[in-house]
C-alpha atoms as a PDB file:
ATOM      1  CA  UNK A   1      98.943 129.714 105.433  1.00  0.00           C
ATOM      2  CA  UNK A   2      99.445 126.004 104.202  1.00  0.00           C
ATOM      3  CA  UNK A   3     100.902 124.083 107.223  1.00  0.00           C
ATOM      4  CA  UNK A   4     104.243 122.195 106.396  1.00  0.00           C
ATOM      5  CA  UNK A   5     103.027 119.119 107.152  1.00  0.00           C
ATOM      6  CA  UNK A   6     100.429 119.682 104.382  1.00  0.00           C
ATOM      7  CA  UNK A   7     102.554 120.389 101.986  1.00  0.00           C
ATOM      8  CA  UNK A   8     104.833 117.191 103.037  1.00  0.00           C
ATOM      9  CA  UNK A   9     102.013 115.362 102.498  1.00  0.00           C
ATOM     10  CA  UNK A  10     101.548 117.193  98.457  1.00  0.00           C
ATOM     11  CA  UNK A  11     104.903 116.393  97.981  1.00  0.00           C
ATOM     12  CA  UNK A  12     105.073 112.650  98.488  1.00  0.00           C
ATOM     13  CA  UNK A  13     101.991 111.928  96.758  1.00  0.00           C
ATOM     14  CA  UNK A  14     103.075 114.153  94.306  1.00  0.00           C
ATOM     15  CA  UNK A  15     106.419 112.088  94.051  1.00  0.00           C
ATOM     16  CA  UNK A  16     104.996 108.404  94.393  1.00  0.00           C
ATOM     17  CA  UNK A  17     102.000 109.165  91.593  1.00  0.00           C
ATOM     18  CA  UNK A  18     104.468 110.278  89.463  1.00  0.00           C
ATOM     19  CA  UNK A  19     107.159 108.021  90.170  1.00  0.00           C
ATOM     20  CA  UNK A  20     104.707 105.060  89.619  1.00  0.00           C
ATOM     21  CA  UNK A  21     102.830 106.738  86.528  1.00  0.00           C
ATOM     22  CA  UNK A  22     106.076 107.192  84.906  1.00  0.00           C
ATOM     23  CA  UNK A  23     107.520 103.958  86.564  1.00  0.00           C
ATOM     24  CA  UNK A  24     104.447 101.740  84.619  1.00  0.00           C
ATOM     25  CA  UNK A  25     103.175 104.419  81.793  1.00  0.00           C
ATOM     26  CA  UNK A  26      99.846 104.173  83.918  1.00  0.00           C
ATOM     27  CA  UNK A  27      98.819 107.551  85.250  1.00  0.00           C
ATOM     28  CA  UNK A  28      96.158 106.141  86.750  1.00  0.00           C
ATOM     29  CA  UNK A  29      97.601 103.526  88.432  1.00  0.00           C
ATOM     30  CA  UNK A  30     100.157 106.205  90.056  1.00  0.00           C
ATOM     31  CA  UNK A  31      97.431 107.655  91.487  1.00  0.00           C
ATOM     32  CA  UNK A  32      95.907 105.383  92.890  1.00  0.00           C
ATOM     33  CA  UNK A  33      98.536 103.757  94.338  1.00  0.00           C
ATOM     34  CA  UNK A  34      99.395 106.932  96.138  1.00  0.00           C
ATOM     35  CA  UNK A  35      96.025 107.467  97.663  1.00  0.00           C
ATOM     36  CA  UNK A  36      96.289 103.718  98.275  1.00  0.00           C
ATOM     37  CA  UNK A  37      99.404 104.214 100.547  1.00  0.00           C
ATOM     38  CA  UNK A  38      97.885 107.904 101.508  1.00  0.00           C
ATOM     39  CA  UNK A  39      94.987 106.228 102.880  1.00  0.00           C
ATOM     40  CA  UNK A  40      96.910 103.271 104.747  1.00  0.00           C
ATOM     41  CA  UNK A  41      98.692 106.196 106.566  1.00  0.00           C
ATOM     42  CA  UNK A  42      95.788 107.888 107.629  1.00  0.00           C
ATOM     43  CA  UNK A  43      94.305 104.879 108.962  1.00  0.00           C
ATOM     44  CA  UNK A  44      97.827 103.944 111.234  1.00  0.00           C
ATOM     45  CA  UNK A  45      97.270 107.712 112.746  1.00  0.00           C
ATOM     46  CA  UNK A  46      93.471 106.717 113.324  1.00  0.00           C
ATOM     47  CA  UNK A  47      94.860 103.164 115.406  1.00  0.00           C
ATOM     48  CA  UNK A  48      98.104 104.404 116.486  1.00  0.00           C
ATOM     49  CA  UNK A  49      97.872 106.181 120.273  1.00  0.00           C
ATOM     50  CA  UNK A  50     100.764 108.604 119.095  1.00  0.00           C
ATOM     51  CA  UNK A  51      99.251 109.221 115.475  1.00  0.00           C
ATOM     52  CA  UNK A  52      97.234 111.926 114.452  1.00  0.00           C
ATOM     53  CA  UNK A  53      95.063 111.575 111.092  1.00  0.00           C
ATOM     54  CA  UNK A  54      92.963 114.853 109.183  1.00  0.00           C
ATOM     55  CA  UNK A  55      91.049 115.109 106.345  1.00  0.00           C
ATOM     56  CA  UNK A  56      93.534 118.037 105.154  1.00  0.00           C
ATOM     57  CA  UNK A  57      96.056 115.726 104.707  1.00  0.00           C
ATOM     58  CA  UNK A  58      94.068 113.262 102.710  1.00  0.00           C
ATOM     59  CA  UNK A  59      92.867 116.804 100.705  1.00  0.00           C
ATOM     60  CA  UNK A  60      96.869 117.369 100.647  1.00  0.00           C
ATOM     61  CA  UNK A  61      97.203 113.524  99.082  1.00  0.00           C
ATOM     62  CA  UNK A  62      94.419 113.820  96.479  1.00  0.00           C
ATOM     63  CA  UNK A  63      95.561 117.158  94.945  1.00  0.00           C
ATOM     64  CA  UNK A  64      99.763 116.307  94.858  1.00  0.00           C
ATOM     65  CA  UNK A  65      98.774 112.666  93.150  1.00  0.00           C
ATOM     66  CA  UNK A  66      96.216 114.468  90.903  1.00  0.00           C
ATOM     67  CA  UNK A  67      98.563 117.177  89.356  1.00  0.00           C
ATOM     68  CA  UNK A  68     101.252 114.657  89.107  1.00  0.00           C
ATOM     69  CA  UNK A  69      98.425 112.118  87.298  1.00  0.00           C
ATOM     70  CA  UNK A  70      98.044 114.987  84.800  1.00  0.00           C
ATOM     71  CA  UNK A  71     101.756 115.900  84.221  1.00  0.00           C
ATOM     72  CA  UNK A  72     102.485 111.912  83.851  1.00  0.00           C
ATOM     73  CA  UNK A  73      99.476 111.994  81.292  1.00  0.00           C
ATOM     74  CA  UNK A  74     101.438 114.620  79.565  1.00  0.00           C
ATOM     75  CA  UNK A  75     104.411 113.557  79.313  1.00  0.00           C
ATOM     76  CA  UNK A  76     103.020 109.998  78.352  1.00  0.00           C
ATOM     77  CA  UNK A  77     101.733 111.712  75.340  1.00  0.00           C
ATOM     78  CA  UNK A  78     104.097 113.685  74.222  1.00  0.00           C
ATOM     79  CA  UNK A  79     106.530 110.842  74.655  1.00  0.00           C
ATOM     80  CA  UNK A  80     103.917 108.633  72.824  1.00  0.00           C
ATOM     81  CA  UNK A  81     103.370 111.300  69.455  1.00  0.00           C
ATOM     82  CA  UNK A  82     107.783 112.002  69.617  1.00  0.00           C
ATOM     83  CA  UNK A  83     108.041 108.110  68.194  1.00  0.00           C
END
């Protein structure tokens, strides 16, 4: 089974991708913002004596910014072709 903190980790990815995407009609830029601030986590639990980094949760970053990169693609779209 998927650990919670995994699936924290989906979720706010998830939520800053598409919160940025959305926020600046770049999907792209959502995403990479989010594995920008992912990855700046990651490496605090690397430096920090109390932190704790793992791949899975960079594997847990990639996929919740990805599938909200593709729904903010989507909805970009469709927004774009309803004008």
């Amino acid at each position: 089974m998927i650990g919670q903190d995994k699936i924290l980790h989906f979720m706010f990815s998830f939520i800053i991708a598409l919160v940025l995407g959305l926020s600046t009609s770049s999907p792209i830029l959502g995403f990479l913002g989010s594995l920008g601030i992912g990855g700046a986590k990651e490496i605090y639990d690397m430096i920090s004596p109390t932190g704790f980094a793992e791949f899975g949760d960079l594997i847990a970053n990639s996929i919740g910014a990805g599938i909200a990169t593709i729904l903010c693609y989507l909805a970009l779209k469709v927004n774009s072709e309803a004008k």
